[in-house]
Protein backbone atom coordinates (compact mmCIF):
# COMPACT_ATOMS: atom_id res chain seq x y z
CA UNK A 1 -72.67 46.78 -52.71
CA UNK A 2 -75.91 45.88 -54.56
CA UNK A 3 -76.57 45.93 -57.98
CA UNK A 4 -79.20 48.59 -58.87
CA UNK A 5 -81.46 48.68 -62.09
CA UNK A 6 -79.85 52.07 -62.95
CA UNK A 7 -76.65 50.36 -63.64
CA UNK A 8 -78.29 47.63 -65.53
CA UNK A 9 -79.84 49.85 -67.56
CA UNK A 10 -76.37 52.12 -68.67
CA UNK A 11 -74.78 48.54 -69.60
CA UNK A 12 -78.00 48.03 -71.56
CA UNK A 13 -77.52 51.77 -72.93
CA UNK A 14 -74.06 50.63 -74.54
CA UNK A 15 -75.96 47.64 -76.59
CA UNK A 16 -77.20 48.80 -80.01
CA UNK A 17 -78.85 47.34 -82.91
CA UNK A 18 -76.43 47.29 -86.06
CA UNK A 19 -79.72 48.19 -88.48
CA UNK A 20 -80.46 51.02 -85.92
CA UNK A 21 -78.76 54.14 -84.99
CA UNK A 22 -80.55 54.01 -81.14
CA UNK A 23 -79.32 51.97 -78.17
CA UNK A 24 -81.70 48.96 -77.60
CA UNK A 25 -82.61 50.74 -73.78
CA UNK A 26 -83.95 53.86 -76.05
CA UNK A 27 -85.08 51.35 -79.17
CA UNK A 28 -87.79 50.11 -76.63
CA UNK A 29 -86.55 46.71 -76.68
CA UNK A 30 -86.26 45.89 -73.15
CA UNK A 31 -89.50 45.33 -70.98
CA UNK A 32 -88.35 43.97 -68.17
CA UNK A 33 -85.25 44.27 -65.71
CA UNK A 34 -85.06 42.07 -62.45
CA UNK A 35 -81.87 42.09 -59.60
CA UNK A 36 -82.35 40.14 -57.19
CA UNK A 37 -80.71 40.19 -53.77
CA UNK A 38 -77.99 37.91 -54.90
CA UNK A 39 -77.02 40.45 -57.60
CA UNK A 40 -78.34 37.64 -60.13
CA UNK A 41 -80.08 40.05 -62.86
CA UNK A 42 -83.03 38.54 -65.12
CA UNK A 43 -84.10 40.78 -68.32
CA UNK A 44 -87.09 40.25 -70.15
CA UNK A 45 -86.60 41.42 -74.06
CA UNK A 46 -87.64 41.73 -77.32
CA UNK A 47 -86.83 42.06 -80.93
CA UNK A 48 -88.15 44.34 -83.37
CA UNK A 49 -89.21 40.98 -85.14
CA UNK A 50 -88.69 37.23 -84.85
CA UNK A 51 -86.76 37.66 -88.38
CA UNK A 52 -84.64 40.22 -86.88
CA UNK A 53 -80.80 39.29 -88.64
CA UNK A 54 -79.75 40.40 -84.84
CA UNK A 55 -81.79 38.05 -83.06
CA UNK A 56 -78.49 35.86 -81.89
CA UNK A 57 -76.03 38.68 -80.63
CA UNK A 58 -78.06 41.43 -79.44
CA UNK A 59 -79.38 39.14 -76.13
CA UNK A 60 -75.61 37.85 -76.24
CA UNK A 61 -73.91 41.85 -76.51
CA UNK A 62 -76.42 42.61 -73.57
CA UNK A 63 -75.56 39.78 -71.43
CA UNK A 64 -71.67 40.82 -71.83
CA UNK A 65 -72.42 44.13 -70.99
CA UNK A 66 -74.29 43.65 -67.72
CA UNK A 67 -71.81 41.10 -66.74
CA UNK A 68 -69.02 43.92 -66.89
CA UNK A 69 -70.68 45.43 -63.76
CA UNK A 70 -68.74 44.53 -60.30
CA UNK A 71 -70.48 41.90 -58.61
CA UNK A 72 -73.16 40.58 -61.03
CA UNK A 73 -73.39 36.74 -60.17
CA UNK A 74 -75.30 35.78 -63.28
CA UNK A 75 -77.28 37.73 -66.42
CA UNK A 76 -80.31 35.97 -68.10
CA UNK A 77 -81.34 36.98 -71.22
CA UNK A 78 -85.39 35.99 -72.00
CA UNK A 79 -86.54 36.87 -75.33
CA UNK A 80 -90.36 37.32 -75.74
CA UNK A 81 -92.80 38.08 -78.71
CA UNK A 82 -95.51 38.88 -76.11
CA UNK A 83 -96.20 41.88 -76.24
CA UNK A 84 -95.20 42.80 -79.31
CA UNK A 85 -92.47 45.64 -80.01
CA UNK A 86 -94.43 48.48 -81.33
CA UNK A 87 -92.87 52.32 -82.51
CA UNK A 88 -94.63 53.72 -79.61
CA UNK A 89 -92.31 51.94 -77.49
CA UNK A 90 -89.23 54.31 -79.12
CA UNK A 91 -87.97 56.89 -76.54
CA UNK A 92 -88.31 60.59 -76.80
CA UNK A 93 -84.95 60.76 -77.48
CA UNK A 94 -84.31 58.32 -79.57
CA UNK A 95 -87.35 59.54 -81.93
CA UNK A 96 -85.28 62.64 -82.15
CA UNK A 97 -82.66 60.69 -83.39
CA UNK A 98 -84.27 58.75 -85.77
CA UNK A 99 -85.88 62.05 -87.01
CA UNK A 100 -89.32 60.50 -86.50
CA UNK A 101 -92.16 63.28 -85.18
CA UNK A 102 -94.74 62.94 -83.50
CA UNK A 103 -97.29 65.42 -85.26
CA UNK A 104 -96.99 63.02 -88.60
């Protein structure tokens, strides 16, 4: 059975960032998820900032989490600064969360 990017994505759910109280799926973080046919998954990612104190085990936590799911081959982990994480990029849900409104 194939690997879909909805599975991917609830791995992803169960990574979060130890400053924040959001999952980095929610956070924004995450631009980019690739499975290919071989069940070999590539994720493109980011970091709220290249000083981030996280920078090391967040792509690492992810990578052990995908891994979990039956049949992945092979998890990637590519951090980018291009484009650069913004707020905007913060879920609905997680805004609600984070008790950040949108009318401010």
């Amino acid at each position: 059975m194939a690997i879909t990017e909805d599975q991917v994505i609830g791995q992803i759910k169960q990574v979060f960032d130890p400053e924040v109280p959001v999952d980095v799926w929610n956070f924004g973080l995450i631009y980019d998820i690739a499975v290919s046919e071989t069940d070999e998954v590539n994720i493109r990612m980011t970091l709220t900032s290249e000083a981030c104190p996280s920078a090391r085990e967040i792509p690492v936590d992810i990578e052990k989490k995908v891994m979990q799911l039956p049949g992945v081959k092979s998890c990637d982990i590519e951090v980018v600064w291009e484009p650069k994480w913004t707020p905007e990029r913060i879920s609905a849900e997680a805004r609600e969360t984070l008790g950040l409104d949108d009318d401010e």
